[in-house]
N, C-alpha and C. Protein backbone atom coordinates (compact mmCIF):
# COMPACT_ATOMS: atom_id res chain seq x y z
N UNK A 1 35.95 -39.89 -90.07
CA UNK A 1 35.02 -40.82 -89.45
C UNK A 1 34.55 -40.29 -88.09
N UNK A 2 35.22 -39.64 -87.46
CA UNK A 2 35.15 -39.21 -85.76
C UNK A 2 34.23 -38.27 -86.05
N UNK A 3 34.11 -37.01 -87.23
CA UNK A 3 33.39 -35.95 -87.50
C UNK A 3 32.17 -36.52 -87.90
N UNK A 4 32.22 -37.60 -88.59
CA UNK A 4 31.34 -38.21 -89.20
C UNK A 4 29.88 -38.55 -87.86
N UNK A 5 30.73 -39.35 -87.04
CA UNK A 5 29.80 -40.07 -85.66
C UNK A 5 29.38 -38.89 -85.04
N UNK A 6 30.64 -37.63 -84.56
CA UNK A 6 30.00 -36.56 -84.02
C UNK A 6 28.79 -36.24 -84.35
N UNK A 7 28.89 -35.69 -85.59
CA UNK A 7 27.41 -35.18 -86.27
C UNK A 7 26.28 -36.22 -86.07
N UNK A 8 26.53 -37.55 -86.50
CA UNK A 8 25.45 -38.59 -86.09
C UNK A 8 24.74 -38.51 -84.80
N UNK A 9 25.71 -38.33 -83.64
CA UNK A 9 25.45 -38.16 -82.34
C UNK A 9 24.45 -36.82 -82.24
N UNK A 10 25.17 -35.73 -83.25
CA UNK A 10 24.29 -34.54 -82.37
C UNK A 10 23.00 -34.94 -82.63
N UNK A 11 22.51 -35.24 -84.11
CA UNK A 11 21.32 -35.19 -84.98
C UNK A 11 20.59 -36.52 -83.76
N UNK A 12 20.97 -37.32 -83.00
CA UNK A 12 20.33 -38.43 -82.89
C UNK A 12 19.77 -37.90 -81.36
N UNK A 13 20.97 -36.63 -80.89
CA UNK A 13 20.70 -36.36 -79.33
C UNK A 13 19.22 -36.04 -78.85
N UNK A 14 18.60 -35.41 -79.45
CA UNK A 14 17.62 -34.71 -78.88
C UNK A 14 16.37 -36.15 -79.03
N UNK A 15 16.40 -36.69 -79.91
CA UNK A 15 15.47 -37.81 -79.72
C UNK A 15 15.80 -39.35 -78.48
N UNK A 16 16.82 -38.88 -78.09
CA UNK A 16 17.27 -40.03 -76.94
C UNK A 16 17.06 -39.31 -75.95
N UNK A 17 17.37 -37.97 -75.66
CA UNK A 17 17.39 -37.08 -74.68
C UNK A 17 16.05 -36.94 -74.14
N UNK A 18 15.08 -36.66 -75.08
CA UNK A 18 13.26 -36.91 -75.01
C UNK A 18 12.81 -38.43 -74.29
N UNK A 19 13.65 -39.10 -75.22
CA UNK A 19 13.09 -40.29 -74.86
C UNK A 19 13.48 -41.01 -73.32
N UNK A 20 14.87 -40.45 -72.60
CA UNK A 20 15.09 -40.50 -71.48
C UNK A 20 14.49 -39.82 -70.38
N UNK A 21 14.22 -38.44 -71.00
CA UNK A 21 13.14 -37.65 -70.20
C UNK A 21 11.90 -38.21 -69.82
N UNK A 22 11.18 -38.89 -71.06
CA UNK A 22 10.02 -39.38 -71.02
C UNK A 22 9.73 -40.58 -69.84
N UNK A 23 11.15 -41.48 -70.55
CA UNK A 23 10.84 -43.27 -69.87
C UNK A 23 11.45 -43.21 -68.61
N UNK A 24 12.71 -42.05 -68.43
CA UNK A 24 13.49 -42.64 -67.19
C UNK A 24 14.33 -43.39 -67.36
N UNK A 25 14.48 -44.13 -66.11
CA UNK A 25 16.02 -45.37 -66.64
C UNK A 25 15.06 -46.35 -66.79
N UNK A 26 13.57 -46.74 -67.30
CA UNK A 26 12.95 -47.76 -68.20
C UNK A 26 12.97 -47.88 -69.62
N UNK A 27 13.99 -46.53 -69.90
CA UNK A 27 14.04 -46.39 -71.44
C UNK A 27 14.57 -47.53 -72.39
N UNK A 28 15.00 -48.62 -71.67
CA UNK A 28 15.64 -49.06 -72.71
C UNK A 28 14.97 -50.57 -72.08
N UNK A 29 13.76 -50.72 -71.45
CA UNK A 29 13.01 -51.95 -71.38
C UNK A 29 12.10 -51.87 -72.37
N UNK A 30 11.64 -53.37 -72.12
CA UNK A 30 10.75 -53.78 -73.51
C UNK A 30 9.55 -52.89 -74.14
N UNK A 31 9.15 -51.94 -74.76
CA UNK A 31 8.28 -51.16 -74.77
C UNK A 31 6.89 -51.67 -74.66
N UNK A 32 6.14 -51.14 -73.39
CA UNK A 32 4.74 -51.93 -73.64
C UNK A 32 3.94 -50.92 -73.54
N UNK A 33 4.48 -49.42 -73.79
CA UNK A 33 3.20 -48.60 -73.95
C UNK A 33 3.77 -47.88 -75.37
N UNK A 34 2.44 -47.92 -76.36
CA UNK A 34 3.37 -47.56 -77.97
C UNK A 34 2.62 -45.99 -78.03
N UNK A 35 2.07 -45.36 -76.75
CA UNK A 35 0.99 -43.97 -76.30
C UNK A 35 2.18 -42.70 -76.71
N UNK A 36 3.59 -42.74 -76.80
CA UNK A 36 4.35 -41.99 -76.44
C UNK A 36 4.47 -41.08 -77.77
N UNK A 37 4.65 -39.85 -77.94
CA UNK A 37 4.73 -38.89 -78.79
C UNK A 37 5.69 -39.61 -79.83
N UNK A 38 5.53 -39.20 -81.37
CA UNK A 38 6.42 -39.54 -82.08
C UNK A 38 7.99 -40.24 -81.91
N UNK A 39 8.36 -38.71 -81.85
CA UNK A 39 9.76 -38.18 -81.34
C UNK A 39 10.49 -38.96 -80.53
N UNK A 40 9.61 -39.35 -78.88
CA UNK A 40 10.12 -39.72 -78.29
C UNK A 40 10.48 -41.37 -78.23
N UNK A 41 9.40 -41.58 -78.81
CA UNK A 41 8.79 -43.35 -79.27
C UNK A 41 10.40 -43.74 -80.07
N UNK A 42 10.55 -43.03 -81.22
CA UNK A 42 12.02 -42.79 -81.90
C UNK A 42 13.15 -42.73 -81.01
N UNK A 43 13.12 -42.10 -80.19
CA UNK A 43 13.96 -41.86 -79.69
C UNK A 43 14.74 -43.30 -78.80
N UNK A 44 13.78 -43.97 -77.85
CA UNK A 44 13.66 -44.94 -77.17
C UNK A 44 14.27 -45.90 -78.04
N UNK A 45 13.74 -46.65 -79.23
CA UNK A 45 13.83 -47.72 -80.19
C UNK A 45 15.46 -47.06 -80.57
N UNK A 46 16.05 -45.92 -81.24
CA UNK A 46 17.24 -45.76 -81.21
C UNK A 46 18.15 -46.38 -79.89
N UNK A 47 17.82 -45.97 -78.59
CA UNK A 47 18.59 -46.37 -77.31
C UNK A 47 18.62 -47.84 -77.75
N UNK A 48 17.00 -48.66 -77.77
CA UNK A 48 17.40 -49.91 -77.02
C UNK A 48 18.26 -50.26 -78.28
N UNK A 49 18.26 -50.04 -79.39
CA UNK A 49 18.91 -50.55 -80.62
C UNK A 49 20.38 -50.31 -80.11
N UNK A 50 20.69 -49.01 -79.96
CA UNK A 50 22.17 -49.21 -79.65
C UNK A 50 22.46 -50.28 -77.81
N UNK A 51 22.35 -49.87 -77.05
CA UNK A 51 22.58 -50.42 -75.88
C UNK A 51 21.53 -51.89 -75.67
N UNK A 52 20.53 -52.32 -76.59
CA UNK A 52 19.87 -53.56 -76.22
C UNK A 52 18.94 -53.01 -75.37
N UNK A 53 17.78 -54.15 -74.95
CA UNK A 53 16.94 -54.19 -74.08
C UNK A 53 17.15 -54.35 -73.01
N UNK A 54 17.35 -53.65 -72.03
CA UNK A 54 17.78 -53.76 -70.62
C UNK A 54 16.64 -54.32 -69.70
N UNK A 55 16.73 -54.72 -68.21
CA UNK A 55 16.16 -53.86 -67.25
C UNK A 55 16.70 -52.42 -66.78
N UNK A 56 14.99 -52.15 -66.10
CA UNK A 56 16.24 -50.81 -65.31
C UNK A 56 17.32 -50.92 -64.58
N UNK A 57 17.37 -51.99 -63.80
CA UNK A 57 18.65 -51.92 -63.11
C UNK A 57 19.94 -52.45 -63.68
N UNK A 58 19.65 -52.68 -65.16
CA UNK A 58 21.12 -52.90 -65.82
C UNK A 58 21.24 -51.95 -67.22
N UNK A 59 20.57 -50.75 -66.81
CA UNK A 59 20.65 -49.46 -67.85
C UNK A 59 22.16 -48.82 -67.66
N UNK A 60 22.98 -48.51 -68.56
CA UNK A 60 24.14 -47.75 -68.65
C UNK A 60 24.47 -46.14 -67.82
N UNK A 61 25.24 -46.41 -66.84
CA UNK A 61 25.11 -44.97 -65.65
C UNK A 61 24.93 -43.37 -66.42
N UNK A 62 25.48 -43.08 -67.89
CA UNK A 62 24.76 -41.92 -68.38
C UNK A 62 23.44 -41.92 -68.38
N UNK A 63 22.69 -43.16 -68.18
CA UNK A 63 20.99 -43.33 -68.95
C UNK A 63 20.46 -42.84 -67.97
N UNK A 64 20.83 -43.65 -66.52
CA UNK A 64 20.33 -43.33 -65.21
C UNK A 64 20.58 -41.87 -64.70
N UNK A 65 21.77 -41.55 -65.00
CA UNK A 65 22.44 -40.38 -64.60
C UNK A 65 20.72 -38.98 -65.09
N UNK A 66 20.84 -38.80 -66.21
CA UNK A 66 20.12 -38.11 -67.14
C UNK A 66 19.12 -38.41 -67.06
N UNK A 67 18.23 -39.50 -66.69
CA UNK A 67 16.81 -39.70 -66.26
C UNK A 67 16.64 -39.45 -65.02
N UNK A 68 17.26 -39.07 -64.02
CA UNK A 68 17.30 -38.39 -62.68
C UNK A 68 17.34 -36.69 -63.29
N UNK A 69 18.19 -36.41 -64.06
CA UNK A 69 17.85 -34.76 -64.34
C UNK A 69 18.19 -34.54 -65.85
N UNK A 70 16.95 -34.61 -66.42
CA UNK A 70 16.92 -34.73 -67.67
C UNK A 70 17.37 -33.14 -68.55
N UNK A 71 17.33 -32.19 -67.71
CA UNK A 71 17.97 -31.12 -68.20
C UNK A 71 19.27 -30.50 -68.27
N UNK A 72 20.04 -31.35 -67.64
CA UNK A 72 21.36 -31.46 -67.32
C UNK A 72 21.89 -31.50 -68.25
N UNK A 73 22.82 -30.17 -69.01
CA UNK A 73 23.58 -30.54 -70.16
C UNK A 73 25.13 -31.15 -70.08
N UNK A 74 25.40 -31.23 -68.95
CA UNK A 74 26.52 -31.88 -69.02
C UNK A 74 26.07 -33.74 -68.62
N UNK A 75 25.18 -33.61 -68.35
CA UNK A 75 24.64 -35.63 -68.26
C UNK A 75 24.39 -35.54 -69.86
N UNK A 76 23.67 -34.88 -70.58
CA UNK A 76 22.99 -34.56 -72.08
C UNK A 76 24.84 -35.12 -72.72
N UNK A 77 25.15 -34.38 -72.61
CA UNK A 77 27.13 -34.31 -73.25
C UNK A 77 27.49 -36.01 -73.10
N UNK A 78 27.52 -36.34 -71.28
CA UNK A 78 27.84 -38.04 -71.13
C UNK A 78 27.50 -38.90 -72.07
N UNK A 79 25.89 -38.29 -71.97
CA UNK A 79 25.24 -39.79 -73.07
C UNK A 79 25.55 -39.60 -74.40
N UNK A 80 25.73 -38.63 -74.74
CA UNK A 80 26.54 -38.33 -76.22
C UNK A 80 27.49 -39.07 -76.59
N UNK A 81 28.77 -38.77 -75.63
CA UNK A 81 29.99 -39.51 -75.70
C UNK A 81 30.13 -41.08 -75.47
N UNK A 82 29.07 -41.49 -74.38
CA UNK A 82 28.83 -43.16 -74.52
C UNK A 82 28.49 -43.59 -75.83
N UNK A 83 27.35 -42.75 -76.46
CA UNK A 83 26.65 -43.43 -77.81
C UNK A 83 27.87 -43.24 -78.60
N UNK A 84 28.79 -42.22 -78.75
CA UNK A 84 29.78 -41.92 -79.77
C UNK A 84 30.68 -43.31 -79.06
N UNK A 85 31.02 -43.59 -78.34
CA UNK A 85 32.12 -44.64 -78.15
C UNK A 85 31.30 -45.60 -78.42
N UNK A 86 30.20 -45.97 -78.16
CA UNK A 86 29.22 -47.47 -78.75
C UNK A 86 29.90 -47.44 -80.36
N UNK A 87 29.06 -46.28 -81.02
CA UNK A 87 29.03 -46.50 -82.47
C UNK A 87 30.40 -46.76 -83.14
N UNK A 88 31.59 -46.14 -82.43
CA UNK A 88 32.64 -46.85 -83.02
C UNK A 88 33.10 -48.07 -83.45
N UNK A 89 32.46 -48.76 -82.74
CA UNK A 89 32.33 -50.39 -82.25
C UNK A 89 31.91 -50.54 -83.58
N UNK A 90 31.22 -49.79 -83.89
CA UNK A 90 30.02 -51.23 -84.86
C UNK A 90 29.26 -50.06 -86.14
N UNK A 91 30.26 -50.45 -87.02
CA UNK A 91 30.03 -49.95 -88.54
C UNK A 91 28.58 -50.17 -88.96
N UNK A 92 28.00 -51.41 -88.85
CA UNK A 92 26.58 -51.40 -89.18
C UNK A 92 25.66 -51.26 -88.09
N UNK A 93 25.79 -50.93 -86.78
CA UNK A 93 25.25 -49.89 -85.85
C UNK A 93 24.81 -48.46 -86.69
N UNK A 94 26.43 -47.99 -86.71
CA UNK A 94 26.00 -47.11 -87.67
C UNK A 94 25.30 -46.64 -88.48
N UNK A 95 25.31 -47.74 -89.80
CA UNK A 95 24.48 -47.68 -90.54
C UNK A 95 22.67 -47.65 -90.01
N UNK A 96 22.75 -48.30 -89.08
CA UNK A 96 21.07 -48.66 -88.78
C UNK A 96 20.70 -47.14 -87.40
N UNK A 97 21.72 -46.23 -86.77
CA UNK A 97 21.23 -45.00 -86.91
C UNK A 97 21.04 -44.72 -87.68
N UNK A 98 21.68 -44.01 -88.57
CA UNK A 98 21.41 -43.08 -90.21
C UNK A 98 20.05 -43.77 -90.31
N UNK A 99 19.81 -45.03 -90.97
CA UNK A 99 18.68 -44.94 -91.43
C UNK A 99 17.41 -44.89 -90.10
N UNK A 100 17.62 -44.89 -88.77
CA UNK A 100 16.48 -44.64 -88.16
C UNK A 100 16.32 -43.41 -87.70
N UNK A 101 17.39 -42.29 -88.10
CA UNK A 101 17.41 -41.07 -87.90
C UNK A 101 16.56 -40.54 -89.36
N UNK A 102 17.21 -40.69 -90.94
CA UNK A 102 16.55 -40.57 -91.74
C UNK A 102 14.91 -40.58 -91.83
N UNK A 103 14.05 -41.94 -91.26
CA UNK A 103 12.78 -42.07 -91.33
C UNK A 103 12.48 -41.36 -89.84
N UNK A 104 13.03 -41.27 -88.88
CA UNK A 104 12.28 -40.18 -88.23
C UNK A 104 12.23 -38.66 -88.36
N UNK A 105 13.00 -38.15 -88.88
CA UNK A 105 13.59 -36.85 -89.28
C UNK A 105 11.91 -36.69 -90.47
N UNK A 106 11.61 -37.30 -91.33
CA UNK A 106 10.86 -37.37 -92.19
C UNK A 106 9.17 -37.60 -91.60
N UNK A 107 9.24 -38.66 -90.30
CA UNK A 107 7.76 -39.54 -90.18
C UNK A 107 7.45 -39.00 -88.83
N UNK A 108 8.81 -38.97 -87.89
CA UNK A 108 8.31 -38.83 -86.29
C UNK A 108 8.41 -37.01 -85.95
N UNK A 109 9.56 -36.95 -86.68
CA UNK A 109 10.01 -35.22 -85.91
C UNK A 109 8.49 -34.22 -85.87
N UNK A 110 8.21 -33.21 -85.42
CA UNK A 110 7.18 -32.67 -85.22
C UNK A 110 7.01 -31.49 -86.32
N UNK A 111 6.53 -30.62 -87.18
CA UNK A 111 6.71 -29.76 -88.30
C UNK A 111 5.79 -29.03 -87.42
N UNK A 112 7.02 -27.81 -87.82
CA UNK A 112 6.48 -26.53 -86.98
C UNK A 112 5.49 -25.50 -87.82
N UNK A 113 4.92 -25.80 -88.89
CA UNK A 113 4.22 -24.74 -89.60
C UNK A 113 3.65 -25.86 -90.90
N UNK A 114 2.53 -25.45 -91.12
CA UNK A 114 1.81 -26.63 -92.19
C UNK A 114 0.80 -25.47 -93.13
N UNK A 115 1.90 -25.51 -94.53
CA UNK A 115 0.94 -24.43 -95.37
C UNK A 115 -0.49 -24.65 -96.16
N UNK A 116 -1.13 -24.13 -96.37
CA UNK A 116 -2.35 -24.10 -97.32
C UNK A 116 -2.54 -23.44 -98.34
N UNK A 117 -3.00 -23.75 -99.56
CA UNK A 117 -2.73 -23.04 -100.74
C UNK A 117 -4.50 -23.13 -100.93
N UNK A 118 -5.42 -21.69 -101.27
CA UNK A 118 -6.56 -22.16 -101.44
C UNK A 118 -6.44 -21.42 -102.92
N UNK A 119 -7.40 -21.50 -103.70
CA UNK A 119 -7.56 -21.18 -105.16
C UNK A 119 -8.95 -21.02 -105.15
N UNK A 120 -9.37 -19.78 -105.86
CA UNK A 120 -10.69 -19.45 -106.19
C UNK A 120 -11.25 -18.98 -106.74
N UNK A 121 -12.51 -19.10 -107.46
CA UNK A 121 -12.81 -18.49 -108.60
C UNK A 121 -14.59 -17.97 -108.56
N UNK A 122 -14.99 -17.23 -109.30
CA UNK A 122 -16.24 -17.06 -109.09
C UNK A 122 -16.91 -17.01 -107.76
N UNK A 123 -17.77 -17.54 -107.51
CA UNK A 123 -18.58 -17.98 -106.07
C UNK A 123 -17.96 -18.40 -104.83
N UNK A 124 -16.51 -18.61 -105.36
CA UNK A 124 -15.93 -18.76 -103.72
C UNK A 124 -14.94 -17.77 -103.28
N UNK A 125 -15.74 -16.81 -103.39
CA UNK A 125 -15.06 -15.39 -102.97
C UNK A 125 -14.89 -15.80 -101.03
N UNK A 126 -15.04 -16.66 -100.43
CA UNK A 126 -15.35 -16.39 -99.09
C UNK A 126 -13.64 -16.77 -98.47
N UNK A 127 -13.06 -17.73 -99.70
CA UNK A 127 -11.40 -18.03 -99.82
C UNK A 127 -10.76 -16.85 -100.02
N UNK A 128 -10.80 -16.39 -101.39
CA UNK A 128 -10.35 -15.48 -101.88
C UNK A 128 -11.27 -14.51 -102.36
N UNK A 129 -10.88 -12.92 -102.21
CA UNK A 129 -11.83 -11.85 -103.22
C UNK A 129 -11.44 -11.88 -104.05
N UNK A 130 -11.88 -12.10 -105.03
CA UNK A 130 -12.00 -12.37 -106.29
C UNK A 130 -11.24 -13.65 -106.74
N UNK A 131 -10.83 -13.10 -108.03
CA UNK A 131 -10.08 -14.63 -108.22
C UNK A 131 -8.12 -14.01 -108.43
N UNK A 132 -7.80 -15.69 -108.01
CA UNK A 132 -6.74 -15.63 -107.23
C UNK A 132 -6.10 -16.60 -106.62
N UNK A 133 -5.17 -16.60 -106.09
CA UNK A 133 -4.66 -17.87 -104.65
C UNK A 133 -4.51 -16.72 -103.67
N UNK A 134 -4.92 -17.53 -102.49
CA UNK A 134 -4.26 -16.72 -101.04
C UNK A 134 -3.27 -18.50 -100.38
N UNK A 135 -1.99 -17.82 -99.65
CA UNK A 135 -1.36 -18.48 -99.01
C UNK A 135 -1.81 -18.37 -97.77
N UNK A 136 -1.78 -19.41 -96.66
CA UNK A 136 -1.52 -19.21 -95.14
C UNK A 136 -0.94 -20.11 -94.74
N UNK A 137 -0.20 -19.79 -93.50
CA UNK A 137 0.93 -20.47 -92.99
C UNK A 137 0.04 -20.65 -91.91
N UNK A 138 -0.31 -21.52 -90.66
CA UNK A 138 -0.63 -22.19 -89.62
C UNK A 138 0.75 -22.48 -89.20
N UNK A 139 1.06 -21.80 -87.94
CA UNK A 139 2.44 -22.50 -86.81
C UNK A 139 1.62 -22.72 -85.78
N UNK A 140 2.29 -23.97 -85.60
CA UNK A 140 1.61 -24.87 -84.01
C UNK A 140 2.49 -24.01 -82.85
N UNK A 141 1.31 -23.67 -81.94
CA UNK A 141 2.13 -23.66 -80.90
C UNK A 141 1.95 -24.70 -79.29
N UNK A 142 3.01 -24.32 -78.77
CA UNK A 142 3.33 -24.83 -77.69
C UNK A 142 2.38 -24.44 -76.52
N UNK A 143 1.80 -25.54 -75.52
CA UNK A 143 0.91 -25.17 -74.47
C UNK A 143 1.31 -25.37 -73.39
C-alpha cells in the first residue's frame, strides 16, 4: 500500500508542482480564472480536492513553502510527503486521485510529437512521389 501511494504521489507531483508554480499559495482558492494551461488547471483541482478550498492564508506550510520557490526540490519532496500522509487517511481520496490522474494523463498532459500519415495516388504527387504513404512526425517545441 505505502509503494502503492508512493507511485501515486510521484505520477500526481509534477501536476501540483505546476499548479503551485502557476497559482502560488492561491492554489487551492476557489478557481475564478479557468485561462490556465491544461496541466496546470489539473493540477490545482487535484490540490484543492485533496487539501479543500482554502484561503491563502489558511494554505498548508509545504503549499506556501514551494510557491515562494517553486524550484526547490527539497520543498517539491515536502509537498510529496504531506499529500502521501493526506492520502493515507482516506481510501476513497485515493481512489478519486487515480481517476483524476487517469483523465488527465489522457485529456490535460501535453503530447510531445503528433504523427501524420498522408496516402497518395495519381495527381497528388505533391504528398507523396508517386504512389505510396509518407510518415511525419511534428515535435512541439518549447519557446
Amino acid at each position: 500500500m505505502a509503494e502503492d501511494i508512493t507511485q501515486l504521489v510521484g505520477e500526481l507531483s509534477p501536476y501540483v508542482t505546476a499548479a503551485v508554480a502557476a497559482y502560488g499559495a492561491a492554489v487551492l482558492e476557489k478557481a475564478r480564472d479557468d485561462s490556465a494551461e491544461a496541466g496546470v488547471a489539473w493540477g490545482r483541482k487535484m490540490l484543492q480536492r485533496i487539501f479543500g478550498t482554502r484561503s491563502e492564508q489558511d494554505v498548508p506550510e509545504p503549499i506556501r513553502d514551494l510557491a515562494d520557490h517553486p524550484d526547490d526540490a527539497d520543498l517539491q519532496a515536502m509537498l510529496r510527503d504531506r499529500i502521501s500522509r493526506v492520502l493515507r487517511q482516506d481510501h476513497d481520496l485515493i481512489c478519486d486521485v487515480r481517476a483524476f490522474l487517469g483523465y488527465a494523463e489522457t485529456q490535460a498532459a501535453p503530447h510531445s510529437a503528433i504523427a501524420v500519415t498522408a496516402l497518395a495516388a495519381d495527381h497528388a504527387q505533391q504528398a507523396v512521389q508517386g504512389r505510396g504513404s509518407q510518415t511525419n512526425t511534428f515535435r512541439m517545441t518549447s519557446e
